[in-house]
N, C-alpha and C. Protein backbone atom coordinates (compact mmCIF):
# COMPACT_ATOMS: atom_id res chain seq x y z
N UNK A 1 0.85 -1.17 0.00
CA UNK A 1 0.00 0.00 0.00
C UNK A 1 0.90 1.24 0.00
N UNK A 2 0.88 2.05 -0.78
CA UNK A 2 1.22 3.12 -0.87
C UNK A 2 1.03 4.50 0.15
N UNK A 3 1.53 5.44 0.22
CA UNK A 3 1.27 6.60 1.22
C UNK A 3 0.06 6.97 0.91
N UNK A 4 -0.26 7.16 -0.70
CA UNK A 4 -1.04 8.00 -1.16
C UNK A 4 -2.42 7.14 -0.83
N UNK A 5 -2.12 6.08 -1.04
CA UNK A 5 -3.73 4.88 -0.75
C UNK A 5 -3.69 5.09 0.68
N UNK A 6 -2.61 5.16 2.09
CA UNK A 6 -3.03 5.37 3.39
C UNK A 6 -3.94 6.60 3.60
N UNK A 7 -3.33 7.72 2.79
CA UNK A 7 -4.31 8.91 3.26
C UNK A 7 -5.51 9.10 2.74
N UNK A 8 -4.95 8.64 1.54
CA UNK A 8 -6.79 8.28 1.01
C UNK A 8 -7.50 7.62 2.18
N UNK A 9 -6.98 6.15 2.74
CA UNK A 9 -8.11 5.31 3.48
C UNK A 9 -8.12 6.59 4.68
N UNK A 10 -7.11 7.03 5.03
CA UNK A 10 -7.45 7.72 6.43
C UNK A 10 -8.59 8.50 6.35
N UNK A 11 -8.69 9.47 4.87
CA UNK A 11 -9.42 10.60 4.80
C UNK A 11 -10.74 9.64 4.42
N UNK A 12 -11.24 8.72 4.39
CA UNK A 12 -12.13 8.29 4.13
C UNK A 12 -12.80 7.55 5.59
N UNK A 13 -11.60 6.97 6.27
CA UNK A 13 -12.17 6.73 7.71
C UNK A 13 -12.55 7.93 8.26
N UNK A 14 -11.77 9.05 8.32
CA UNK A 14 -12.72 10.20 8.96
C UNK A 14 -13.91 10.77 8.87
N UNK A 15 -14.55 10.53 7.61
CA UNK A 15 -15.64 10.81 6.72
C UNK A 15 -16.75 9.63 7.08
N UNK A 16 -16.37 8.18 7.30
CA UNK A 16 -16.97 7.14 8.27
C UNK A 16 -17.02 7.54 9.56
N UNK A 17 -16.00 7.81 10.70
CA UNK A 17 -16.46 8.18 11.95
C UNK A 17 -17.12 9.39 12.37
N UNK A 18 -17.32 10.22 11.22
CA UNK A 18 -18.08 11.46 11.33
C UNK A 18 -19.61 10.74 11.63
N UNK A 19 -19.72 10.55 10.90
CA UNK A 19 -21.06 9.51 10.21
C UNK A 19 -21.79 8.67 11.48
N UNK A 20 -20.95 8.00 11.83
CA UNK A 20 -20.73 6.78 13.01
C UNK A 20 -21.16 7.77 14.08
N UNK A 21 -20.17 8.78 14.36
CA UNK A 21 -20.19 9.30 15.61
C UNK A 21 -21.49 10.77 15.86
N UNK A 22 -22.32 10.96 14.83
CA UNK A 22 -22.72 12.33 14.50
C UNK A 22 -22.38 13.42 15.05
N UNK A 23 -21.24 13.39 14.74
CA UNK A 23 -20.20 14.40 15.37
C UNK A 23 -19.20 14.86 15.15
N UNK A 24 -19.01 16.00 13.90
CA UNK A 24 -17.36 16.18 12.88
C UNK A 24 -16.68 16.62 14.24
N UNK A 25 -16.92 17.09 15.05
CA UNK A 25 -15.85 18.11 16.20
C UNK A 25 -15.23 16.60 16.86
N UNK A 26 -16.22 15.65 17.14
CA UNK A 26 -15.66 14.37 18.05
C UNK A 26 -14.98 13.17 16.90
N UNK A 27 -14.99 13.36 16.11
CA UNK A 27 -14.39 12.42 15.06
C UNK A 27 -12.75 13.18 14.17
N UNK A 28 -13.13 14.38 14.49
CA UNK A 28 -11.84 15.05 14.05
C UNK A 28 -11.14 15.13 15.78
N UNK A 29 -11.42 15.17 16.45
CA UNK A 29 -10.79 15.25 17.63
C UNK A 29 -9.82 13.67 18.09
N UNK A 30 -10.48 12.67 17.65
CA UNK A 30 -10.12 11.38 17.75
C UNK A 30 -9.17 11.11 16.81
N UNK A 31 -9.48 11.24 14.95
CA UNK A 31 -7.83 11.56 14.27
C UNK A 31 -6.89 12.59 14.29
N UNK A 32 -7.12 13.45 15.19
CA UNK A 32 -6.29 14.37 15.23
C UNK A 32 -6.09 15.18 14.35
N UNK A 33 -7.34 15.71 13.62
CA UNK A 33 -7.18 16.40 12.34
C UNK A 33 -7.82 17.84 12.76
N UNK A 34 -7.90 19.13 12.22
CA UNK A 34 -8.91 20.40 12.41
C UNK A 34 -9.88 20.39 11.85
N UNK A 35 -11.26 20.74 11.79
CA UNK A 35 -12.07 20.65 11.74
C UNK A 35 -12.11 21.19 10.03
N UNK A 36 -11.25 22.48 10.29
CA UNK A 36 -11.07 23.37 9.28
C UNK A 36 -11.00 21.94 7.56
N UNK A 37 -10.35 21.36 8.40
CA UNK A 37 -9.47 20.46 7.05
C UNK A 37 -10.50 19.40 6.80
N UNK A 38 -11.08 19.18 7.62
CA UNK A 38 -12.42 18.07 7.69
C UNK A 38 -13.38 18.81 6.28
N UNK A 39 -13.72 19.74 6.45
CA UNK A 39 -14.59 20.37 6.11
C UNK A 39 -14.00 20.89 4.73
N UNK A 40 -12.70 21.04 4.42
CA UNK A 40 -12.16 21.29 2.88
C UNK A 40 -11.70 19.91 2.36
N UNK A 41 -12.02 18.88 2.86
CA UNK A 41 -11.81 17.73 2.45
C UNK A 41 -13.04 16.99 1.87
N UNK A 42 -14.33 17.82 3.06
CA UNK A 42 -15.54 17.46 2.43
C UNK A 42 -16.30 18.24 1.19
N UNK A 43 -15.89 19.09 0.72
CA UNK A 43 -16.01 20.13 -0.38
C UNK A 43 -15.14 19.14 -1.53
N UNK A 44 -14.38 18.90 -1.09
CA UNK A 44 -13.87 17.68 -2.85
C UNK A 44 -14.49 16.82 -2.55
N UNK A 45 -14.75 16.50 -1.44
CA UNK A 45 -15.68 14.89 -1.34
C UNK A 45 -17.20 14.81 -2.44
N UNK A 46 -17.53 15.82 -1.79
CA UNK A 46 -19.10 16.68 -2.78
C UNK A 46 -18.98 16.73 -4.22
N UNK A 47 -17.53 17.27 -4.22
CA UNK A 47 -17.62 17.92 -5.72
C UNK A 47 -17.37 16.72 -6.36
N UNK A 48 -15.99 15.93 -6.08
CA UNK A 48 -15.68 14.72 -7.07
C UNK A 48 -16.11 13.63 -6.00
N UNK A 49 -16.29 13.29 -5.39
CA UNK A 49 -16.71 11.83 -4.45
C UNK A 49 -14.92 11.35 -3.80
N UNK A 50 -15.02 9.87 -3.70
CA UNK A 50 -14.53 9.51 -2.96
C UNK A 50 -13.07 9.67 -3.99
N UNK A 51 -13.12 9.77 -4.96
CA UNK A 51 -11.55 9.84 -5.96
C UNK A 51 -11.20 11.18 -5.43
N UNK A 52 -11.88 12.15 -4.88
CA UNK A 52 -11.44 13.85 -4.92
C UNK A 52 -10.70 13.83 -3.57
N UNK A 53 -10.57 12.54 -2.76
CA UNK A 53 -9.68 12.59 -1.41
C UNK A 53 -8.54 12.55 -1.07
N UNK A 54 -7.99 11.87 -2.78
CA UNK A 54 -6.45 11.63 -3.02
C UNK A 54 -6.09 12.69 -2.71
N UNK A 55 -4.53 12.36 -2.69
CA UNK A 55 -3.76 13.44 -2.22
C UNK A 55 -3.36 13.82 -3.50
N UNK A 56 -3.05 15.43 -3.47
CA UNK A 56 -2.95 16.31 -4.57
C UNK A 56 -1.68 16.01 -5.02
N UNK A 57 -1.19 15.81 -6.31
CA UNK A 57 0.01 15.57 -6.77
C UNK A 57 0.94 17.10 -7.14
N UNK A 58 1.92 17.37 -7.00
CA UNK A 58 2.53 18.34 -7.55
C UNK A 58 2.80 18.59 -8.94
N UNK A 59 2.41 19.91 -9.40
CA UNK A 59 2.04 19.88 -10.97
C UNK A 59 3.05 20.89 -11.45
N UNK A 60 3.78 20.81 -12.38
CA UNK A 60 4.65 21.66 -12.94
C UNK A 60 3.41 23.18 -12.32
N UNK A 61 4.95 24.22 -11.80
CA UNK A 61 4.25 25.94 -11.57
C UNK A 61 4.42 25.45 -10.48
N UNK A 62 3.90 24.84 -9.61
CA UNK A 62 3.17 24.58 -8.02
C UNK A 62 4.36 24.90 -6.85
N UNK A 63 4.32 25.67 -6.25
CA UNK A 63 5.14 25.93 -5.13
C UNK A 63 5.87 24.62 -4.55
N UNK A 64 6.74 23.97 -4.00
CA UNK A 64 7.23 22.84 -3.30
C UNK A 64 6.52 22.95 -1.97
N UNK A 65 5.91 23.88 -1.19
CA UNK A 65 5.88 24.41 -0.25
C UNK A 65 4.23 24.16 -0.42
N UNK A 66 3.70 23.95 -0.90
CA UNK A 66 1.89 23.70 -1.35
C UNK A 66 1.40 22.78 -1.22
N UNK A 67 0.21 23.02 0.05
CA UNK A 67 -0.05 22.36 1.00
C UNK A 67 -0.99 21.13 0.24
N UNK A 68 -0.50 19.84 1.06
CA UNK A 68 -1.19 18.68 0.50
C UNK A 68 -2.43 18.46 0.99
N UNK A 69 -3.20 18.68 0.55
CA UNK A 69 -4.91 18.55 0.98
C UNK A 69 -5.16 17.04 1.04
């Protein structure tokens, strides 16, 4: 398994214990993630589904420094 397939599954377990727990504040509190990021993770979730969770690849132009969603 790759990094990129772990964060995928991670960002997809968080999106399950949200669910599970009806509770983004208590399910982001448990992976240790901000809420902030929960919530811009669920905006690609919406827009493209469960493929929009991957992690962003670096694209020719792109800062080195540009943050991996």
């Amino acid at each position: 398994m790759t990094l990129e397939d772990k964060v995928h599954a991670f960002r997809l377990l968080l999106f399950r214990r949200a669910q599970e727990l009806r509770n983004v504040s208590a399910a982001c509190r448990e992976l240790g993630i901000s809420r902030s990021l929960y919530y811009q993770l669920r905006q690609r979730f919406t827009r493209y589904g469960a493929d929009g969770l991957h992690p962003l690849q670096a694209r020719d132009g792109w800062p080195r420094g540009s943050p991996d969603l």
